[in-house]
N, C-alpha and C. Protein backbone atom coordinates (compact mmCIF):
# COMPACT_ATOMS: atom_id res chain seq x y z
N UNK A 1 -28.56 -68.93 60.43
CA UNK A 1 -29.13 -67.75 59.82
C UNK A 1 -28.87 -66.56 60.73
N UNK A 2 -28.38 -65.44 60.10
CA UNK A 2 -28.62 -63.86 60.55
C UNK A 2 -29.87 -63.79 60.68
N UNK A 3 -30.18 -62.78 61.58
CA UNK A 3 -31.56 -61.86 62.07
C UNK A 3 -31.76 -61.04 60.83
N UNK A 4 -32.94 -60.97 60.36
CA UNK A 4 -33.02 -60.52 58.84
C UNK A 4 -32.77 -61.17 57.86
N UNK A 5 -32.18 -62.45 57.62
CA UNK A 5 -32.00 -62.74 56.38
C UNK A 5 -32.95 -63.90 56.09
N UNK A 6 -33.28 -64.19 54.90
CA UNK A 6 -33.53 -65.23 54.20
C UNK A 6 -32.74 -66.51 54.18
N UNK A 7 -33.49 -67.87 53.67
CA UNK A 7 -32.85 -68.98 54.00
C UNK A 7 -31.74 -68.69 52.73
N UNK A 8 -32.40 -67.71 51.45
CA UNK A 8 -31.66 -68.24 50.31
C UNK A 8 -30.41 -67.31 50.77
N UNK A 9 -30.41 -67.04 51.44
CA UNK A 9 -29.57 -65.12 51.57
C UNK A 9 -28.46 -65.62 52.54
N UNK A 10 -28.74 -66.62 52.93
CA UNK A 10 -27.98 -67.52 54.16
C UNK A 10 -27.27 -68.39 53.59
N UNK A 11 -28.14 -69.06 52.70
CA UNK A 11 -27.16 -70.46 52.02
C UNK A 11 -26.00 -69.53 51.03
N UNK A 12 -26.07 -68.15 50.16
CA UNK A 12 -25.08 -68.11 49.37
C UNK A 12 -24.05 -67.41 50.45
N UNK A 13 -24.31 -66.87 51.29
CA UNK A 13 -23.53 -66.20 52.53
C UNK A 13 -22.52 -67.82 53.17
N UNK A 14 -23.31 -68.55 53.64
CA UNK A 14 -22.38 -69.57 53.59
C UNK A 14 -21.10 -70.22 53.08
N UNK A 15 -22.22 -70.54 51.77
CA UNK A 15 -21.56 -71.22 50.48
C UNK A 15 -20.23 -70.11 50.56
N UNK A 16 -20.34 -68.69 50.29
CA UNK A 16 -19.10 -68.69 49.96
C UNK A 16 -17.68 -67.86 51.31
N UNK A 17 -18.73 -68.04 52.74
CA UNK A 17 -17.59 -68.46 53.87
C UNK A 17 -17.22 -69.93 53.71
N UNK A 18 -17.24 -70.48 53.18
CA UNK A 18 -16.68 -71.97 53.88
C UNK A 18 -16.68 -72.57 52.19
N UNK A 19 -16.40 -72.12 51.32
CA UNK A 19 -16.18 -72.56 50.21
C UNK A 19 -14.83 -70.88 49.27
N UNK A 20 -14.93 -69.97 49.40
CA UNK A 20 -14.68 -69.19 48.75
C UNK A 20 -15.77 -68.37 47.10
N UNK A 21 -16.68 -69.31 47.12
CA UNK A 21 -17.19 -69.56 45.68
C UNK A 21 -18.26 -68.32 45.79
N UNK A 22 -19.02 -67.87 45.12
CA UNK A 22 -19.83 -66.77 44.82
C UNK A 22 -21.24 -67.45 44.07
N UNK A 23 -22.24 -67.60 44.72
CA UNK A 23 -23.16 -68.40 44.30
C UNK A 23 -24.29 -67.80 44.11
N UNK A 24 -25.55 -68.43 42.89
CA UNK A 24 -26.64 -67.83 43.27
C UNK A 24 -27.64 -68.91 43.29
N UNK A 25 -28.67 -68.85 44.03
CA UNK A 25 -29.81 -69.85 43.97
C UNK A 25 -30.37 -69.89 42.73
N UNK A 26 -30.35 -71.17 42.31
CA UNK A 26 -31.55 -71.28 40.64
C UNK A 26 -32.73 -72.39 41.45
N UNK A 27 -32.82 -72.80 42.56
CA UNK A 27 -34.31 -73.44 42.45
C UNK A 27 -33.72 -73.97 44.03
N UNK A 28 -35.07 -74.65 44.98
CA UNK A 28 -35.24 -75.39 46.22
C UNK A 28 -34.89 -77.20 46.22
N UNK A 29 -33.74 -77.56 46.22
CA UNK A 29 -33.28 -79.04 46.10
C UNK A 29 -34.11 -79.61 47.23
N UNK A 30 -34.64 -79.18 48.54
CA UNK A 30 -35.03 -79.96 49.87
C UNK A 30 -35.14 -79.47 51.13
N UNK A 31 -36.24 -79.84 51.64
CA UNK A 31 -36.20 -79.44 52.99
C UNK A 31 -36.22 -80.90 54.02
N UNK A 32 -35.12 -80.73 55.36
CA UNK A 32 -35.28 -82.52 55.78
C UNK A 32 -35.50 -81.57 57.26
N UNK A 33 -36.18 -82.16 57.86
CA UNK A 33 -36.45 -81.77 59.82
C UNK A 33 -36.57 -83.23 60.37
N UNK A 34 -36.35 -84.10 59.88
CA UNK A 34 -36.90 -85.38 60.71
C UNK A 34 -35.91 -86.31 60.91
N UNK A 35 -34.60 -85.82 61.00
CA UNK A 35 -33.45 -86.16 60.94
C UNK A 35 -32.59 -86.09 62.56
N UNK A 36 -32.27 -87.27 62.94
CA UNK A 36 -31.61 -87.47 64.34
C UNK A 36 -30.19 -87.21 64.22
N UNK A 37 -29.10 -86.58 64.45
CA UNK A 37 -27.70 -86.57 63.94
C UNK A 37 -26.87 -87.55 65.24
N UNK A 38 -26.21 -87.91 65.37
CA UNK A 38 -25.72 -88.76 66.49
C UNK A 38 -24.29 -88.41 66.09
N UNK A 39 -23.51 -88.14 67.09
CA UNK A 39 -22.01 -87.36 66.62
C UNK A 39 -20.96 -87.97 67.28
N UNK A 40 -19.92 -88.05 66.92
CA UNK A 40 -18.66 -89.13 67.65
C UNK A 40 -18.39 -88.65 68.84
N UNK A 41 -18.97 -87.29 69.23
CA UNK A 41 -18.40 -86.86 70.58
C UNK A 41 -19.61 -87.08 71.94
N UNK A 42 -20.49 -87.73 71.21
CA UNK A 42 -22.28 -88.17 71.94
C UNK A 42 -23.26 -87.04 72.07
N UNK A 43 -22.97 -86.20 71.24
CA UNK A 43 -24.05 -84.75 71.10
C UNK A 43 -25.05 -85.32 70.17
N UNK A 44 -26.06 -85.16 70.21
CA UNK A 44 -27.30 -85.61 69.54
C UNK A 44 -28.15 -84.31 69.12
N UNK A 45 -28.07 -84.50 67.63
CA UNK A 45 -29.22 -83.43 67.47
C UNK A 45 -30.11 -83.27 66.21
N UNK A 46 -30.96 -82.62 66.24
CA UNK A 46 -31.78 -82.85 65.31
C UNK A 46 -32.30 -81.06 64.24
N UNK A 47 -31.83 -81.21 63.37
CA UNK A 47 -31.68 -80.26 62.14
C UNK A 47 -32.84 -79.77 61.21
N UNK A 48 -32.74 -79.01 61.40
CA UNK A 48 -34.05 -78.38 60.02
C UNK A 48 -32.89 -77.75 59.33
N UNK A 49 -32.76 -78.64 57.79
CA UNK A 49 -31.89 -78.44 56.54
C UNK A 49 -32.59 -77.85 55.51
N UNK A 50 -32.48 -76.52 54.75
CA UNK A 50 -32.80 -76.39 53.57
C UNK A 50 -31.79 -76.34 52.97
N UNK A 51 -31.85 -77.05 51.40
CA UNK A 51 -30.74 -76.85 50.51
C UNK A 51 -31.03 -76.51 49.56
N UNK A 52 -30.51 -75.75 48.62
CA UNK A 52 -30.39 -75.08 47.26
C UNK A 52 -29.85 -75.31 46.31
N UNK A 53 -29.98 -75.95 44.46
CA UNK A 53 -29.64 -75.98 43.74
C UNK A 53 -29.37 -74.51 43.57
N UNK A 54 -27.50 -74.58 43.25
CA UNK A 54 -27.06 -73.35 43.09
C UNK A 54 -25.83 -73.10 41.72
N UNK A 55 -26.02 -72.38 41.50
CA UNK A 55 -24.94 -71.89 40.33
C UNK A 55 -23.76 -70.70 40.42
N UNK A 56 -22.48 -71.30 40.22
CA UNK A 56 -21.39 -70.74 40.37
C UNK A 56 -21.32 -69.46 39.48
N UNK A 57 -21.10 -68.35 40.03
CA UNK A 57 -21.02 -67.26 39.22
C UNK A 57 -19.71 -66.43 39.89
N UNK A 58 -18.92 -66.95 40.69
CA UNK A 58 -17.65 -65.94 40.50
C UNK A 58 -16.97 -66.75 41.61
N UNK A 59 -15.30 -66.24 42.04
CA UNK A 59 -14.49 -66.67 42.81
C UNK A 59 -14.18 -65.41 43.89
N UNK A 60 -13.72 -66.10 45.32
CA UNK A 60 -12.79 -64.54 45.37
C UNK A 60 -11.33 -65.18 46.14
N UNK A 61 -11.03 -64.35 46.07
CA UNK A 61 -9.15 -65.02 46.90
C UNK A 61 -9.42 -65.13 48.27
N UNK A 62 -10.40 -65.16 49.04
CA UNK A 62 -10.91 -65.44 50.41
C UNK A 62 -10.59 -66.83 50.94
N UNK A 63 -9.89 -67.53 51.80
CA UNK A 63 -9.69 -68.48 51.99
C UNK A 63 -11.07 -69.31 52.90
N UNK A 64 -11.50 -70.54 52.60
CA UNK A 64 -12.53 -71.07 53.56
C UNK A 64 -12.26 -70.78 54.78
N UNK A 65 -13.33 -70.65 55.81
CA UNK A 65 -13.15 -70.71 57.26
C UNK A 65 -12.73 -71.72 58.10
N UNK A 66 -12.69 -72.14 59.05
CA UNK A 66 -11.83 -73.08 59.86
C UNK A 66 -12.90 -74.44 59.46
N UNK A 67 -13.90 -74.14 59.17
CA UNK A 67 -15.17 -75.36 59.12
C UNK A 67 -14.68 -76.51 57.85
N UNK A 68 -14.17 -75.27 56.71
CA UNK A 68 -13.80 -76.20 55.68
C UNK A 68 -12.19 -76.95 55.23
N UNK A 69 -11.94 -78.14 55.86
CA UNK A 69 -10.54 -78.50 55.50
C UNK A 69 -9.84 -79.12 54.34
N UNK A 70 -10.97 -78.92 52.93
CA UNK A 70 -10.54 -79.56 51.91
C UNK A 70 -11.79 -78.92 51.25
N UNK A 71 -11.52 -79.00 50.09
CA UNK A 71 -12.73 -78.72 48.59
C UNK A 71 -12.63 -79.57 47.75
N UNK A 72 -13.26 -80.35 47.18
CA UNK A 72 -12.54 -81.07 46.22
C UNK A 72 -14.73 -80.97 45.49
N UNK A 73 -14.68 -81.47 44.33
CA UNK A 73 -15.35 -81.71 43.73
C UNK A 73 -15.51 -83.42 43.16
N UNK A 74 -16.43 -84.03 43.08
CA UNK A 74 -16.40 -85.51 42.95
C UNK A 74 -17.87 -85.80 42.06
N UNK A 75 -17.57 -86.66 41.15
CA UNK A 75 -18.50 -87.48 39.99
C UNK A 75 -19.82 -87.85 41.05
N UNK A 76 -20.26 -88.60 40.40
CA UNK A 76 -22.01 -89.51 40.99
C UNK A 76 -21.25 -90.64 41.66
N UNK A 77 -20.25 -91.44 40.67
CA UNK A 77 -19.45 -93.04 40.64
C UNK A 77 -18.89 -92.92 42.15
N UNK A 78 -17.93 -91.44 42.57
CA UNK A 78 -17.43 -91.66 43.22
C UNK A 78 -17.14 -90.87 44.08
N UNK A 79 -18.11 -90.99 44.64
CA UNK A 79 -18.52 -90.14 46.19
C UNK A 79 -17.81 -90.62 46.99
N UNK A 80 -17.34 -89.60 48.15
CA UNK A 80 -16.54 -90.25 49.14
C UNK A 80 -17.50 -91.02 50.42
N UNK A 81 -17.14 -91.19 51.44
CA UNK A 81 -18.36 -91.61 52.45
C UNK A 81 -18.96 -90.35 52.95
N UNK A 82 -19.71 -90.31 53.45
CA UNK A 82 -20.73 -89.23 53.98
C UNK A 82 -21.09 -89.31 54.96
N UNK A 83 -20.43 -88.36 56.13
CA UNK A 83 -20.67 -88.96 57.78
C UNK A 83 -22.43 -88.66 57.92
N UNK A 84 -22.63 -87.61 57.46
CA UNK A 84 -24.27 -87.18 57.70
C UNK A 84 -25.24 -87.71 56.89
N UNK A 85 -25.59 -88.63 57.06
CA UNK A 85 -26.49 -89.72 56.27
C UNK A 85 -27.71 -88.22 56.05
N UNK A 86 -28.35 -87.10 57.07
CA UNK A 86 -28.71 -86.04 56.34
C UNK A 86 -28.61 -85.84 55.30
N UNK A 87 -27.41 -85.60 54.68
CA UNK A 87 -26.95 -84.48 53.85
C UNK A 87 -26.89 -85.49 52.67
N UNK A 88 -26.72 -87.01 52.52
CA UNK A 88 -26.71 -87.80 52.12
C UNK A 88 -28.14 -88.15 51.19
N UNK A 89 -28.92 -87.84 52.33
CA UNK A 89 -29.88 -87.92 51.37
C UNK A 89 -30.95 -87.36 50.06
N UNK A 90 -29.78 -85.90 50.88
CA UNK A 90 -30.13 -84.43 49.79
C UNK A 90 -29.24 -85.13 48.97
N UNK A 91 -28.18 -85.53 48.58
CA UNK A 91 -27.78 -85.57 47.37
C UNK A 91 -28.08 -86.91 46.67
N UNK A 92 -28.97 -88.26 46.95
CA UNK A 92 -30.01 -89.30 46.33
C UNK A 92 -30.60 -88.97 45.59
N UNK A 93 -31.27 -87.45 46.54
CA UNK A 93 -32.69 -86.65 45.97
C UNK A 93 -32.08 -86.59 44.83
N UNK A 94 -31.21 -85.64 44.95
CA UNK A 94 -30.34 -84.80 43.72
C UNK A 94 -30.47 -85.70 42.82
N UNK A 95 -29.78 -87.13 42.47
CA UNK A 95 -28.89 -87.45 41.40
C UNK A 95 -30.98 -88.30 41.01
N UNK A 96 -31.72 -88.52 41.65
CA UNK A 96 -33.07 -89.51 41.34
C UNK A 96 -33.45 -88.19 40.54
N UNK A 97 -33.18 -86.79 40.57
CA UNK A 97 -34.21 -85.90 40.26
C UNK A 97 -35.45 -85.57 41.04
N UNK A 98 -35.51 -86.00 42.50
CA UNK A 98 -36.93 -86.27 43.11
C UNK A 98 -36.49 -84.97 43.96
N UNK A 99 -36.50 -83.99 43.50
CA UNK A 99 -36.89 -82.20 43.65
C UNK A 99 -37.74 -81.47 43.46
N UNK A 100 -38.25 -80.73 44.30
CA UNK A 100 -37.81 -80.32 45.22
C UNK A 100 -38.66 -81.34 46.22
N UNK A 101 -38.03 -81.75 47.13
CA UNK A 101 -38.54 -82.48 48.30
C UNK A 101 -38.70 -82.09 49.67
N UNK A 102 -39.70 -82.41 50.55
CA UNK A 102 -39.89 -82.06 51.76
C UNK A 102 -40.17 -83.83 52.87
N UNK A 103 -39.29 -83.71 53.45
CA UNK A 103 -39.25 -84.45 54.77
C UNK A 103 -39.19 -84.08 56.20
C-alpha cells in the first residue's frame, strides 16, 4: 500500500500494474493474517492479505511489471498448482461461496 490509499484503492492499482486490466471492486472475498509463507530461498514470512471480488471494466496497452511472467485465465477443473497455499485458500473460499471471510 501507498501512504494515503485504501486497501480497495491498492488492490485495483495493483491489479492493473501486474496484470494490465482496469478493475473495480464489487464486494470483500477475505481477509487471511495467520498465514506462515516459507519460500525456496529460506525467507519466512507472515502476510496480512486482503482480497477483492473484482470486475473487469477496461484494458490498456501497458505491459505487466517484471512480477508478472504469464496471464493466463483457468476453469475451477483446472487450476494449476499454487505455490502459496495463502492465496490458495482465498480461492476454496471463492469457489465454496464462504465470503466474505476473515482468518
Amino acid at each position: 500500500m501507498e501512504f494515503g490509499e485504501s486497501a480497495q484503492e491498492t488492490g485495483v492499482r495493483e491489479f492493473l500494474e501486474e496484470t494490465g486490466l482496469k478493475v473495480k471492486v464489487k464486494s470483500l472475498l477475505g481477509i487471511s493474517t495467520d498465514f506462515i509463507q516459507h519460500y525456496p530461498n529460506r525467507d519466512i514470512a507472515q502476510a496480512v492479505v486482503i482480497e477483492f471480488l473484482v470486475e473487469r471494466v477496461g484494458k490498456t496497452n501497458k505491459k505487466p511489471d517484471l512480477e508478472t511472467l504469464e496471464l493466463k485465465y483457468f476453469s475451477k477443473d483446472n487450476l494449476p498448482d499454487i505455490f502459496n497455499k495463502q492465496h490458495l485458500n482465498f480461492i476454496e473460499h471463492y469457489y465454496k461461496r464462504d465470503y466474505p471471510f476473515f482468518e
